[in-house]
PDB file of N, CA and C in Angstrom:
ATOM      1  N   UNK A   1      22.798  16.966   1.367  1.00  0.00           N
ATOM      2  CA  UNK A   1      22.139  15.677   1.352  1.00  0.00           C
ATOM      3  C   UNK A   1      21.553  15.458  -0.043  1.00  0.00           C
ATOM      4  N   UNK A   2      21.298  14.671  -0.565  1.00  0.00           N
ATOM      5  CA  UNK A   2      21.210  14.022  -1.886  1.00  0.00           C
ATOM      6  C   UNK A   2      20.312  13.255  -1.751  1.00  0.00           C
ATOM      7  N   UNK A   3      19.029  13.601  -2.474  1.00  0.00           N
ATOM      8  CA  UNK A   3      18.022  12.818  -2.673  1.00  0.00           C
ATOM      9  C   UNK A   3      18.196  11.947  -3.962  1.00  0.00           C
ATOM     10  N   UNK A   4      17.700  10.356  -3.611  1.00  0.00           N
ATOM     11  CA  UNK A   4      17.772   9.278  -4.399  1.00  0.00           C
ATOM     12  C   UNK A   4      16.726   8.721  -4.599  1.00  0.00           C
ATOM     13  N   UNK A   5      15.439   9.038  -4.741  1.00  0.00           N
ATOM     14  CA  UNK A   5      14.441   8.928  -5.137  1.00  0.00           C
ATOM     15  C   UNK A   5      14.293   9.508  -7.046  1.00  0.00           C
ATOM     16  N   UNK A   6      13.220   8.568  -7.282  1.00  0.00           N
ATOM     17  CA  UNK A   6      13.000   8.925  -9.206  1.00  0.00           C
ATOM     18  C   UNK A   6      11.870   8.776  -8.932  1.00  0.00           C
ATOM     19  N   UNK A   7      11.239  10.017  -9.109  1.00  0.00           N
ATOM     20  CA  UNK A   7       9.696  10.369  -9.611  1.00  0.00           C
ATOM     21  C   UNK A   7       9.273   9.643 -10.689  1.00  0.00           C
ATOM     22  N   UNK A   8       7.961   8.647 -10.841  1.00  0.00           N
ATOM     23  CA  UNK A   8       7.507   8.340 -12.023  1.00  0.00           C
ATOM     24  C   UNK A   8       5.950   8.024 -11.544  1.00  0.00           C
ATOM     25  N   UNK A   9       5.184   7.356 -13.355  1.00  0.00           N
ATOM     26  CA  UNK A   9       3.856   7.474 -13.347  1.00  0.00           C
ATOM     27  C   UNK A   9       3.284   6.236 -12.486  1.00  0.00           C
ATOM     28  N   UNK A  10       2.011   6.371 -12.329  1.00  0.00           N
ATOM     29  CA  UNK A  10       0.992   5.143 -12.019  1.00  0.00           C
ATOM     30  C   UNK A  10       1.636   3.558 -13.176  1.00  0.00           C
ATOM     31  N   UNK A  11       1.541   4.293 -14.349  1.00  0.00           N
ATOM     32  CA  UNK A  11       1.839   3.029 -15.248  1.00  0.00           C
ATOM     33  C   UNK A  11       2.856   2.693 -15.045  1.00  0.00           C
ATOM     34  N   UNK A  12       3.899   3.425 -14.290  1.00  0.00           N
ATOM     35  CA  UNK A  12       5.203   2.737 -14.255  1.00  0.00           C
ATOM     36  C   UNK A  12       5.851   2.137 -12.881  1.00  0.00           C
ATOM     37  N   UNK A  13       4.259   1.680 -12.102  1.00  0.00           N
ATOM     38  CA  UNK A  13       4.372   0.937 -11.459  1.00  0.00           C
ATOM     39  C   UNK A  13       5.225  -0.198 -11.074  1.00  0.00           C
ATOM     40  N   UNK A  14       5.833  -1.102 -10.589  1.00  0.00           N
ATOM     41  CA  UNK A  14       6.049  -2.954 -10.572  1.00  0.00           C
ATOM     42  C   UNK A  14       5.094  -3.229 -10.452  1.00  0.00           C
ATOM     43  N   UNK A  15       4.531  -4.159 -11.034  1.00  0.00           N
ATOM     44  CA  UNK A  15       3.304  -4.626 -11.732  1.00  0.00           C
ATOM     45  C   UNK A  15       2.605  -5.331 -10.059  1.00  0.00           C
ATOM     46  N   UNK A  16       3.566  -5.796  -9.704  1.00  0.00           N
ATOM     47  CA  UNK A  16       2.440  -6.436  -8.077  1.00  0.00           C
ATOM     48  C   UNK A  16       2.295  -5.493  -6.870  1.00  0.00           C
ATOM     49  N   UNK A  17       2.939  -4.179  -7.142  1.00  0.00           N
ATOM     50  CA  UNK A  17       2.620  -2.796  -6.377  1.00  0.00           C
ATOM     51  C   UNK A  17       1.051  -2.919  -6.983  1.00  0.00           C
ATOM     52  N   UNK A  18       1.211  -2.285  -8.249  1.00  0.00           N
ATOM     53  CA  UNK A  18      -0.697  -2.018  -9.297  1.00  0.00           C
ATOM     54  C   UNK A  18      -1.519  -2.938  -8.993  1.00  0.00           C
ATOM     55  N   UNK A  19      -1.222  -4.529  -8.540  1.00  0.00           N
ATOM     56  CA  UNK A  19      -1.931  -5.548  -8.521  1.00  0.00           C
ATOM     57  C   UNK A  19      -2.617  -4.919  -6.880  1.00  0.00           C
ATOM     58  N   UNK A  20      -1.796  -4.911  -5.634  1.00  0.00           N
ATOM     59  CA  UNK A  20      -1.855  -4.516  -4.664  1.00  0.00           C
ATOM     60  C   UNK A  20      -3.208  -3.192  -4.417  1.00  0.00           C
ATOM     61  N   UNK A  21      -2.483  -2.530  -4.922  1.00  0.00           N
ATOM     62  CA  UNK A  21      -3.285  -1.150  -4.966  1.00  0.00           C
ATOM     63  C   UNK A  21      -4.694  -1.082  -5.703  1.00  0.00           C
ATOM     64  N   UNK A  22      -5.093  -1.836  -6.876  1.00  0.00           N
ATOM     65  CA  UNK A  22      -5.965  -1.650  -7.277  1.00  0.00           C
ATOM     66  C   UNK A  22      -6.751  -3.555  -6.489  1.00  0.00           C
ATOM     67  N   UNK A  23      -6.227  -4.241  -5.828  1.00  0.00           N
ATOM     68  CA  UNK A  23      -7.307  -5.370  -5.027  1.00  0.00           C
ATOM     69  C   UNK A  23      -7.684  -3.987  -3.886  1.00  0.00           C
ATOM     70  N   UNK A  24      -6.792  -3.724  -3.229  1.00  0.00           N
ATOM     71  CA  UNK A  24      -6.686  -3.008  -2.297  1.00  0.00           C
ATOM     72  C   UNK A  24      -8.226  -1.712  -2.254  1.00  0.00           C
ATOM     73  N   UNK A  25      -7.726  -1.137  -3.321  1.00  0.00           N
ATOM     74  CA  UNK A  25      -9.293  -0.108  -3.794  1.00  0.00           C
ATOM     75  C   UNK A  25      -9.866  -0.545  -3.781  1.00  0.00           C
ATOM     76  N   UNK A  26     -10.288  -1.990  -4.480  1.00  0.00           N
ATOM     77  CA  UNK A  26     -11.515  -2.579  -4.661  1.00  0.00           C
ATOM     78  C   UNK A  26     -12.244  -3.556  -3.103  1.00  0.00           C
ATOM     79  N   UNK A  27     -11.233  -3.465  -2.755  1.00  0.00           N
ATOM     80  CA  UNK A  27     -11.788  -4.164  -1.416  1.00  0.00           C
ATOM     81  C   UNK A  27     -11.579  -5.785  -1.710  1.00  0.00           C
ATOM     82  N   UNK A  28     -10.910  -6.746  -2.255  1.00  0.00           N
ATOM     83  CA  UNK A  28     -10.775  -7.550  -2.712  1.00  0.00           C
ATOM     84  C   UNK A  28      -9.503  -8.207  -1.591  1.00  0.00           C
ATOM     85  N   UNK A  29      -9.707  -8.482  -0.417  1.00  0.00           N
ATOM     86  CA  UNK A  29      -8.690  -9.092   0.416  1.00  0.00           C
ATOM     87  C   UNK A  29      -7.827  -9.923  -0.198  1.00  0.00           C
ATOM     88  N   UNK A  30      -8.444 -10.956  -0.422  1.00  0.00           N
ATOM     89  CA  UNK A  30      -7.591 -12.158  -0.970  1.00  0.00           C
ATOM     90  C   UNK A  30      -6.762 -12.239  -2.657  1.00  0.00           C
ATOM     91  N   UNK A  31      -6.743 -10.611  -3.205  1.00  0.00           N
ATOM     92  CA  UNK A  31      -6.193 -10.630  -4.023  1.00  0.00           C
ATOM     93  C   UNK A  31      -4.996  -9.871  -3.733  1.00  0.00           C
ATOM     94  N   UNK A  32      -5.456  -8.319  -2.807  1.00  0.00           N
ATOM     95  CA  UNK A  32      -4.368  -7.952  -1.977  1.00  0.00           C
ATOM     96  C   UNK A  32      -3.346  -8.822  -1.514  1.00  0.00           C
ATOM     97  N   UNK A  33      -3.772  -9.808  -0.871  1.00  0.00           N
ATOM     98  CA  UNK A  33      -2.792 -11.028  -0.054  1.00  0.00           C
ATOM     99  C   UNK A  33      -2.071 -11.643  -0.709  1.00  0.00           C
ATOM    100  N   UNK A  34      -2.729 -11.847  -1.969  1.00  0.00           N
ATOM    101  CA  UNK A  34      -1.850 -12.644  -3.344  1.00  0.00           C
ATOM    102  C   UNK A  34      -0.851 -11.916  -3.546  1.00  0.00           C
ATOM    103  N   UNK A  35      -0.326 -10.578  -3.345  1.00  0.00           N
ATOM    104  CA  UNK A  35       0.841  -9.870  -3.612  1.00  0.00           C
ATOM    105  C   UNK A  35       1.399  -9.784  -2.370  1.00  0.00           C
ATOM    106  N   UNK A  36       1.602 -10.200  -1.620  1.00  0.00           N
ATOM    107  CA  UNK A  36       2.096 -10.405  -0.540  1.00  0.00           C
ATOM    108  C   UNK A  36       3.065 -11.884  -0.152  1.00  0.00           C
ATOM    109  N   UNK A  37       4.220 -11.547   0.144  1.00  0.00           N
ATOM    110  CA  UNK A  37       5.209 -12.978   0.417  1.00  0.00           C
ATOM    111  C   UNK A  37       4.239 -13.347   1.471  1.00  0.00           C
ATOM    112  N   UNK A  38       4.933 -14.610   1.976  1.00  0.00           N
ATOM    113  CA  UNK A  38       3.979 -15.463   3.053  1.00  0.00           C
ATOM    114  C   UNK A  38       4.698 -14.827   4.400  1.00  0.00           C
ATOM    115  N   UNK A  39       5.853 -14.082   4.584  1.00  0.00           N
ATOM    116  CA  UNK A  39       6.044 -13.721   5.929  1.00  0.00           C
ATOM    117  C   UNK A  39       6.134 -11.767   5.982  1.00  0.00           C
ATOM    118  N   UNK A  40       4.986 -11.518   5.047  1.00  0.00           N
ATOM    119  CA  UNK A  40       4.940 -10.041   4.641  1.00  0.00           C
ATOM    120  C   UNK A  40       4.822  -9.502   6.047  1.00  0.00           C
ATOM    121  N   UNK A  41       5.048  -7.942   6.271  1.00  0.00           N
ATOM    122  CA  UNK A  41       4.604  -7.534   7.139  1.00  0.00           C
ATOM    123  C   UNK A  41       4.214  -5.798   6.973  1.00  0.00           C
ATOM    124  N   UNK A  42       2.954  -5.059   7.267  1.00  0.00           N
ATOM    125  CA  UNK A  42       2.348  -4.566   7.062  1.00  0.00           C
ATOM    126  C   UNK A  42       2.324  -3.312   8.471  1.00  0.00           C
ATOM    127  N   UNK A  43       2.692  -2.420   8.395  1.00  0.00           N
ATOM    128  CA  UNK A  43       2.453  -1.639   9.463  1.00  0.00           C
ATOM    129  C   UNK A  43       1.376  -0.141   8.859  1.00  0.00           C
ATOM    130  N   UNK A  44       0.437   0.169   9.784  1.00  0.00           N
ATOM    131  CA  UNK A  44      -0.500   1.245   9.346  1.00  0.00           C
ATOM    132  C   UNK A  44      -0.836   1.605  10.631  1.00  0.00           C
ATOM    133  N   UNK A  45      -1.405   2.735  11.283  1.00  0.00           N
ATOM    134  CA  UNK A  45      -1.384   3.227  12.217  1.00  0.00           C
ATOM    135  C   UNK A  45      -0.936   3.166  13.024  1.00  0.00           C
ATOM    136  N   UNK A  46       0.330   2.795  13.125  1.00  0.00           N
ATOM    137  CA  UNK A  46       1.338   2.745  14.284  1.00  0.00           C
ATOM    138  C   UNK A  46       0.997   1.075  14.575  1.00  0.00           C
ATOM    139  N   UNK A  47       0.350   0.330  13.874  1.00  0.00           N
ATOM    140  CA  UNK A  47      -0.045  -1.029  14.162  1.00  0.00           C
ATOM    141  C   UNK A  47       1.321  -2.291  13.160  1.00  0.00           C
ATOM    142  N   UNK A  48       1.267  -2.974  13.580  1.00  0.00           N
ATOM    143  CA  UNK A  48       2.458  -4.221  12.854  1.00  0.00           C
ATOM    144  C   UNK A  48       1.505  -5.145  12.238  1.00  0.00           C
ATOM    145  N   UNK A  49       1.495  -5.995  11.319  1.00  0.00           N
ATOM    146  CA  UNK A  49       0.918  -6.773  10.992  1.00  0.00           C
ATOM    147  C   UNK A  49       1.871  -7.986  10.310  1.00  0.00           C
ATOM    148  N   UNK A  50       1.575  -9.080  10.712  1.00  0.00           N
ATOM    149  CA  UNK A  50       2.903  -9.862  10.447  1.00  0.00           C
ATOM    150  C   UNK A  50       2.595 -11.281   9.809  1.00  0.00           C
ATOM    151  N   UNK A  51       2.539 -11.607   8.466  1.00  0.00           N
ATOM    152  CA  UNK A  51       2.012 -12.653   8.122  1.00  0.00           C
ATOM    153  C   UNK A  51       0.632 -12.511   7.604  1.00  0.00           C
ATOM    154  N   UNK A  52       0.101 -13.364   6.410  1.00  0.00           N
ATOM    155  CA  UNK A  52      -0.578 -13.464   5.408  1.00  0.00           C
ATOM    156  C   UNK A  52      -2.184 -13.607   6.190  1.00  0.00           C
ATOM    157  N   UNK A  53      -2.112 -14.670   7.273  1.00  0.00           N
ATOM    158  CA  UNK A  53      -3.488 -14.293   8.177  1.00  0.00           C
ATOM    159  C   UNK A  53      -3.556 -13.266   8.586  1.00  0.00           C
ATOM    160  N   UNK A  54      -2.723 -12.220   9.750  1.00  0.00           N
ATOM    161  CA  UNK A  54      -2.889 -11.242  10.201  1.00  0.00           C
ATOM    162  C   UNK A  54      -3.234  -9.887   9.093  1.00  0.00           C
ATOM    163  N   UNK A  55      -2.351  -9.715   7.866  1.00  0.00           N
ATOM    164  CA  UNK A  55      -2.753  -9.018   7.321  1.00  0.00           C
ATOM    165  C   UNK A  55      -3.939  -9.193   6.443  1.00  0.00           C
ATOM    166  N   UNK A  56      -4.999 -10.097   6.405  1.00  0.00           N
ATOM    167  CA  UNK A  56      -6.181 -10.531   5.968  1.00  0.00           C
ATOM    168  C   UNK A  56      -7.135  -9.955   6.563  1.00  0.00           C
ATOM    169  N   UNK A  57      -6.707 -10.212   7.981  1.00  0.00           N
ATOM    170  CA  UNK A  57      -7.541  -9.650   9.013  1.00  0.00           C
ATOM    171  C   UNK A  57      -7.989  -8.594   8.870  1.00  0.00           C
ATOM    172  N   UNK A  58      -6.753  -7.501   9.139  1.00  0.00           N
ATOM    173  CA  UNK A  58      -6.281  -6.288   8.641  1.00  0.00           C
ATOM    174  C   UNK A  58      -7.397  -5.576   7.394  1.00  0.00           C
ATOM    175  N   UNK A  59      -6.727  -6.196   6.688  1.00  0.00           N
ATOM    176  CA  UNK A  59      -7.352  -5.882   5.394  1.00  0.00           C
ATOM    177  C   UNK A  59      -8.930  -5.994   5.076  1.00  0.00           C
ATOM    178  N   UNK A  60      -9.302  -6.658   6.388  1.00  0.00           N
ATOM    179  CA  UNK A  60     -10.787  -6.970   5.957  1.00  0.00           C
ATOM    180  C   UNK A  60     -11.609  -6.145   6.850  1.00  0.00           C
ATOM    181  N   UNK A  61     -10.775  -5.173   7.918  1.00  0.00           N
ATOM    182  CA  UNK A  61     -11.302  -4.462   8.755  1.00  0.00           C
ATOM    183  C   UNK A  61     -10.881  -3.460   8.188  1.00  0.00           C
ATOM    184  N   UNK A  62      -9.754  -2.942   7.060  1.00  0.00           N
ATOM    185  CA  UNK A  62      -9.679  -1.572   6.984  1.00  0.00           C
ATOM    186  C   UNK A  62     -10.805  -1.177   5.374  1.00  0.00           C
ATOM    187  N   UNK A  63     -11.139  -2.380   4.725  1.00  0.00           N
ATOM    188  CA  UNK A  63     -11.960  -2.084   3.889  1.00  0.00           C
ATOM    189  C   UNK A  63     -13.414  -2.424   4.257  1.00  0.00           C
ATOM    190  N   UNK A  64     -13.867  -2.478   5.389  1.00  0.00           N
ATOM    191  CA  UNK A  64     -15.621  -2.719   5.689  1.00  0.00           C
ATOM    192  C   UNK A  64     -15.468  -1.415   6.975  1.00  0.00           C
ATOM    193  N   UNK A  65     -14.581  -0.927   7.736  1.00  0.00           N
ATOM    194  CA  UNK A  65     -15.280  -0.138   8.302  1.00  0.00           C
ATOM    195  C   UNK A  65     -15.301   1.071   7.581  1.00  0.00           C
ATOM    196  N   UNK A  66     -14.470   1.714   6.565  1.00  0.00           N
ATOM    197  CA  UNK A  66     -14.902   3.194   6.119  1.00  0.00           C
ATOM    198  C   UNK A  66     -15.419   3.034   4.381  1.00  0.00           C
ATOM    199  N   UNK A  67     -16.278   4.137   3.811  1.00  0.00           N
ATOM    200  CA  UNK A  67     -16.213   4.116   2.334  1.00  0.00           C
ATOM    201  C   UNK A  67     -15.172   5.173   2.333  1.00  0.00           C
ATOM    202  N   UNK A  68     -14.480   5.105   1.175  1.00  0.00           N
ATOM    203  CA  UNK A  68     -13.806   5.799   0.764  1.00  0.00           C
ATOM    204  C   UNK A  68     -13.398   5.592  -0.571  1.00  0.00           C
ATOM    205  N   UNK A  69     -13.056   6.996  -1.524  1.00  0.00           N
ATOM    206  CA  UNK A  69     -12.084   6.700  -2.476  1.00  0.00           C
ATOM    207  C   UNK A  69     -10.689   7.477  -2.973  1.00  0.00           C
ATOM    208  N   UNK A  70     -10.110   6.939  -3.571  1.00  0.00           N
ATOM    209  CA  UNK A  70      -8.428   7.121  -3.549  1.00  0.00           C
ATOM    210  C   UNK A  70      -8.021   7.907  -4.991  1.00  0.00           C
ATOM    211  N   UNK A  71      -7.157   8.812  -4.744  1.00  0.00           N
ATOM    212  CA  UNK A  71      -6.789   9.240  -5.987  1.00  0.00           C
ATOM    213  C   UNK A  71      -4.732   8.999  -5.435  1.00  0.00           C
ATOM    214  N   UNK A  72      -4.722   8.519  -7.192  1.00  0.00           N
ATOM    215  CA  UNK A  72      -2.901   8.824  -7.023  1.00  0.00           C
ATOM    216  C   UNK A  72      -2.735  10.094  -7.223  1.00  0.00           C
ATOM    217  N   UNK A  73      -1.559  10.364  -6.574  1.00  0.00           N
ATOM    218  CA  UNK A  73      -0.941  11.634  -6.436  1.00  0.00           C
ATOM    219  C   UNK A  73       0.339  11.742  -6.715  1.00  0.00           C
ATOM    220  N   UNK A  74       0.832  10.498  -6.506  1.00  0.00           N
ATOM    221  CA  UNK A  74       2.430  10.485  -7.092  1.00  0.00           C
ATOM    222  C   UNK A  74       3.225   9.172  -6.880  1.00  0.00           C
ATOM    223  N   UNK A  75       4.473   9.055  -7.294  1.00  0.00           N
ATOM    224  CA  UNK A  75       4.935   7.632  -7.082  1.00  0.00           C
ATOM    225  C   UNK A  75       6.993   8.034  -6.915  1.00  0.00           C
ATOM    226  N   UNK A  76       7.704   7.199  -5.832  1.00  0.00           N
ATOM    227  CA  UNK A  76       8.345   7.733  -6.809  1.00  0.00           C
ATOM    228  C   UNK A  76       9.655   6.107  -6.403  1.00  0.00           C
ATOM    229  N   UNK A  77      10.768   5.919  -7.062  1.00  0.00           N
ATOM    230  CA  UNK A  77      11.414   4.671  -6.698  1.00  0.00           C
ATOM    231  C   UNK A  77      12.429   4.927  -5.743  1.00  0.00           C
ATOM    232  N   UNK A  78      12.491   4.306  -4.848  1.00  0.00           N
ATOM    233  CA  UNK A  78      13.279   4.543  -3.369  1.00  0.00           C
ATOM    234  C   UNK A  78      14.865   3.910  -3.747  1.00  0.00           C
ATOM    235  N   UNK A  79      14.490   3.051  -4.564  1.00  0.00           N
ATOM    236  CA  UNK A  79      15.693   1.719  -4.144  1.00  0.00           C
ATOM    237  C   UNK A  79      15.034   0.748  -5.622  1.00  0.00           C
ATOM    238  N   UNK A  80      15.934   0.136  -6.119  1.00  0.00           N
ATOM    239  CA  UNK A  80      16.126  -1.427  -7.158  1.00  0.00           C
ATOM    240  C   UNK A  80      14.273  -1.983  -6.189  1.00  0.00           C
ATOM    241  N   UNK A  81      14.387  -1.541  -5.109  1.00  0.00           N
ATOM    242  CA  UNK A  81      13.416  -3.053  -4.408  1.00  0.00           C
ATOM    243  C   UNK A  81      12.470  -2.351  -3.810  1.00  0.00           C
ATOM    244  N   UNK A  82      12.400  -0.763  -3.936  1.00  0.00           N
ATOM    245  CA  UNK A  82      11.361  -0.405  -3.130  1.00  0.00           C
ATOM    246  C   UNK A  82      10.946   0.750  -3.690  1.00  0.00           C
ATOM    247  N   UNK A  83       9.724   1.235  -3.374  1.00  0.00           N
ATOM    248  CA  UNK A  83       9.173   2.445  -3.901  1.00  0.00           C
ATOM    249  C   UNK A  83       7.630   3.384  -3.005  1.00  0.00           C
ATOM    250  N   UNK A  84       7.475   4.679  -3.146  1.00  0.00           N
ATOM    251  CA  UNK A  84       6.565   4.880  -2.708  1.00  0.00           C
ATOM    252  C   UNK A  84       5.486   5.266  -3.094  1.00  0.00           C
ATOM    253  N   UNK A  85       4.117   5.151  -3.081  1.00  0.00           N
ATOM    254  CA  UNK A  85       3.334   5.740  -3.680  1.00  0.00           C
ATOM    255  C   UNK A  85       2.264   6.392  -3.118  1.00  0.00           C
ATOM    256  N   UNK A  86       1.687   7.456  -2.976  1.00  0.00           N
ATOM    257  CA  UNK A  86       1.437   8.599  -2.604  1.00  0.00           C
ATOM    258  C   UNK A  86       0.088   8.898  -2.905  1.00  0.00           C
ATOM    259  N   UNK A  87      -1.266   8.681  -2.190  1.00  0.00           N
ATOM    260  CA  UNK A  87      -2.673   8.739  -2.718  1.00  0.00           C
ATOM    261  C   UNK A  87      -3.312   9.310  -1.313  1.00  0.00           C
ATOM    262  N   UNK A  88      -4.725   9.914  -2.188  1.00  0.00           N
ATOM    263  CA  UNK A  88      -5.089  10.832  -1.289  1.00  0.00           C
ATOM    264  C   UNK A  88      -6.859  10.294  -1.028  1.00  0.00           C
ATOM    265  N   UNK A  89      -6.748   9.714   0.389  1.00  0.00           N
ATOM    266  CA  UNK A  89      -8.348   9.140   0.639  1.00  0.00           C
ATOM    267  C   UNK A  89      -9.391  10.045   1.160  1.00  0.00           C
ATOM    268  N   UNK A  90     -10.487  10.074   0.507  1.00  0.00           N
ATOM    269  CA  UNK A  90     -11.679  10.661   0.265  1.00  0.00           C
ATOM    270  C   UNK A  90     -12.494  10.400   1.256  1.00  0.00           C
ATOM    271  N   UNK A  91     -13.396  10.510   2.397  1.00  0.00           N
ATOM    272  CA  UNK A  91     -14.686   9.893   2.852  1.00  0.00           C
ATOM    273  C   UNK A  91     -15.251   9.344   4.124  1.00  0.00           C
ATOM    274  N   UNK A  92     -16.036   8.802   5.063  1.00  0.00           N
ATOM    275  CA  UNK A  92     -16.692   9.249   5.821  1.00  0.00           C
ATOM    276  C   UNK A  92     -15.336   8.443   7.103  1.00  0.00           C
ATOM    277  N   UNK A  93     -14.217   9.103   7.046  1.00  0.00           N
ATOM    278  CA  UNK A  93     -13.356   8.572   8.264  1.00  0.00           C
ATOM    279  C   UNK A  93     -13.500   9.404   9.040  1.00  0.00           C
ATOM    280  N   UNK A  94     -12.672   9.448  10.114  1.00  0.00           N
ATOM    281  CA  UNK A  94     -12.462  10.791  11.309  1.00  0.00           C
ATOM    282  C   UNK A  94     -11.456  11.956  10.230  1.00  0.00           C
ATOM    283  N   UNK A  95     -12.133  13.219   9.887  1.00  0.00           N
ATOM    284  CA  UNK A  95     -11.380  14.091   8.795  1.00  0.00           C
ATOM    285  C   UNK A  95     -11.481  14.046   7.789  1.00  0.00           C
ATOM    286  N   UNK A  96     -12.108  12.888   6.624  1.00  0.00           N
ATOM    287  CA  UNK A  96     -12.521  13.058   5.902  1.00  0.00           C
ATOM    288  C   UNK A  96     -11.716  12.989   4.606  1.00  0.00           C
ATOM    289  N   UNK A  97     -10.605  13.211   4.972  1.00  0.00           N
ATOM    290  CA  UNK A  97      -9.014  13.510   3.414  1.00  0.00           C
ATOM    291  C   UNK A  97      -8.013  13.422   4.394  1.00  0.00           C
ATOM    292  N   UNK A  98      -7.274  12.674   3.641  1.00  0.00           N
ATOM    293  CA  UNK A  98      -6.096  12.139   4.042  1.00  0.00           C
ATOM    294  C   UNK A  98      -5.149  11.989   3.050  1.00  0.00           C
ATOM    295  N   UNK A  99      -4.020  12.196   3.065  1.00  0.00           N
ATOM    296  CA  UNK A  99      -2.732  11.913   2.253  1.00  0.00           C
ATOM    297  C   UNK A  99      -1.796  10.707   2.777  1.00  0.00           C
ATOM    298  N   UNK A 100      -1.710   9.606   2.167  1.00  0.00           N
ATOM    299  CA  UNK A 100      -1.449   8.860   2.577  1.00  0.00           C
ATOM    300  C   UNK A 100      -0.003   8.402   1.229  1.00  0.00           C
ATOM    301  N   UNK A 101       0.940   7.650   2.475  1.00  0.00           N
ATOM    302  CA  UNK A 101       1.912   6.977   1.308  1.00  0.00           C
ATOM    303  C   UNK A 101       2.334   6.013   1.872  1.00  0.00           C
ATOM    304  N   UNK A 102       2.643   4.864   1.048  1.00  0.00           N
ATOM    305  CA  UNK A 102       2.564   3.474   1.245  1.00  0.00           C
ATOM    306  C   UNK A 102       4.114   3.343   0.426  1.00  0.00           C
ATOM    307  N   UNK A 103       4.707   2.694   1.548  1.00  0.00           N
ATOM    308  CA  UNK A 103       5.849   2.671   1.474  1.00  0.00           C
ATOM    309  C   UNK A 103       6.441   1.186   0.750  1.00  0.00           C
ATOM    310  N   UNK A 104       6.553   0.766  -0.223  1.00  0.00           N
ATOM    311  CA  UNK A 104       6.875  -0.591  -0.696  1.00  0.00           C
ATOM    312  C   UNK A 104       8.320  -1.283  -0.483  1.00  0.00           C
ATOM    313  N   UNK A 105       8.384  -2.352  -0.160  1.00  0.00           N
ATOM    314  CA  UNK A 105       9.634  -3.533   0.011  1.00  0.00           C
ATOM    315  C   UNK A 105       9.276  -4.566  -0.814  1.00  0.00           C
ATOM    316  N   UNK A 106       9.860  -4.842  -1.705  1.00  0.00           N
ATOM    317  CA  UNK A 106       9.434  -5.917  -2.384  1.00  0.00           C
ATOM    318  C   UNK A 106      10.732  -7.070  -2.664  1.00  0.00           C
ATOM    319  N   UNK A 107      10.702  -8.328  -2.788  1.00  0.00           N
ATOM    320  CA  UNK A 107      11.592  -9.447  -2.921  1.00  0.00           C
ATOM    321  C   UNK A 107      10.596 -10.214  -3.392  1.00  0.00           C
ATOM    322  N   UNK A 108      11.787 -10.763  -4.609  1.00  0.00           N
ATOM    323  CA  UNK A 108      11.339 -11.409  -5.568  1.00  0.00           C
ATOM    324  C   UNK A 108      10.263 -11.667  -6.559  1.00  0.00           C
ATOM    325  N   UNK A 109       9.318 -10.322  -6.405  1.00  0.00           N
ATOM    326  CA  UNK A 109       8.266 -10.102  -7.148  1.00  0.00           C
ATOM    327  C   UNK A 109       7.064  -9.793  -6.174  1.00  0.00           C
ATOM    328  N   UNK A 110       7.186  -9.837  -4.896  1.00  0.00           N
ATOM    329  CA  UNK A 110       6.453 -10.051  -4.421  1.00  0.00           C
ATOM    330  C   UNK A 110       6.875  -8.508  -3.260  1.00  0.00           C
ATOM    331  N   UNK A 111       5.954  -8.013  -2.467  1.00  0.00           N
ATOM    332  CA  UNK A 111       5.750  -7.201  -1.353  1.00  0.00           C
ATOM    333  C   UNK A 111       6.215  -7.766  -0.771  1.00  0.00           C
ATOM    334  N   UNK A 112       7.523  -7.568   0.695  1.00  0.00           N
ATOM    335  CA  UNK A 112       7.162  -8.175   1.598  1.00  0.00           C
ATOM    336  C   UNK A 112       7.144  -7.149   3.059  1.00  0.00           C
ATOM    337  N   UNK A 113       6.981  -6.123   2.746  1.00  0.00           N
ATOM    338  CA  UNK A 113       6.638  -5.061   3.519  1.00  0.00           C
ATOM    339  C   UNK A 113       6.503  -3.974   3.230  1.00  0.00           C
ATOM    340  N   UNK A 114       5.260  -3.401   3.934  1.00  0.00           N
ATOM    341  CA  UNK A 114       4.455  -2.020   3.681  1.00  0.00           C
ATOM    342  C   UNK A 114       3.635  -1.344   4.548  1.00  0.00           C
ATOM    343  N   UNK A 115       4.684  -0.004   4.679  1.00  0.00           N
ATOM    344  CA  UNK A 115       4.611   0.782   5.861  1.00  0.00           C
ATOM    345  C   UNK A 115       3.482   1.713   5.261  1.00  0.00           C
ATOM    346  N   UNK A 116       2.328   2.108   5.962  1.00  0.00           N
ATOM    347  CA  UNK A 116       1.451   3.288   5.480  1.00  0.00           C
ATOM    348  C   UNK A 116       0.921   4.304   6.407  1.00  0.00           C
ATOM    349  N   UNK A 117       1.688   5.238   5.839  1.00  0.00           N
ATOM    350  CA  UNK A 117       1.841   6.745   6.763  1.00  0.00           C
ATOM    351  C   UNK A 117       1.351   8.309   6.094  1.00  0.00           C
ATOM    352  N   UNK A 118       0.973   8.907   7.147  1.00  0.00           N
ATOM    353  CA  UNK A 118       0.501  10.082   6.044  1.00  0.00           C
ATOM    354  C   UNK A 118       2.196  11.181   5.866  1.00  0.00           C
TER     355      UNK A 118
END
């Protein structure tokens, strides 16, 4: 089997992954959402999230109920359109550290789906 993945840095992001990830850290919903197509869809704990309201929602409950902070750990390109990136959350959840990777789909500049799994 033949792995087709390319390891690379934080900086060598697609620029609306970095946009994503760093609203995302900051807790900044509506900038998160800005990288998001209008029929994005978002799955995280075994949950679906489908569309620019729902994942607002989302987003506004997964950054007010825990503190936490994030370190990258790695990145690497799946596909022309997709990529993963690989960070490790810090802080007062159930466990405390987590390895998490966020799986990117992107069209036309934009996210339009992102799976996040440990």
């Amino acid at each position: 089997m033949t792995d087709n993945t390319t390891p690379f840095a934080a900086t060598d992001l697609p620029d609306v992954v970095k946009r994503y990830l760093t609203a995302h850290n900051e807790h900044d919903v509506k900038a998160a959402s800005a990288a998001l197509t209008p029929d994005a869809t978002v799955v995280d704990d075994g949950r679906t999230y489908e569309g620019i309201p729902a994942i607002e929602r989302w987003l506004g409950r997964a950054v007010s109920e825990y503190t936490y902070t994030t370190t990258f750990l790695g990145a690497e390109q799946d596909g022309p359109d997709r990529c993963t990136v690989t960070q490790r959350l810090e802080g007062n959840f159930p466990g405390g550290i987590v390895d998490l990777r966020y799986r990117f789909t992107l069209d036309q500049g934009l996210i339009s789906h992102l799976i996040i799994a440990p």
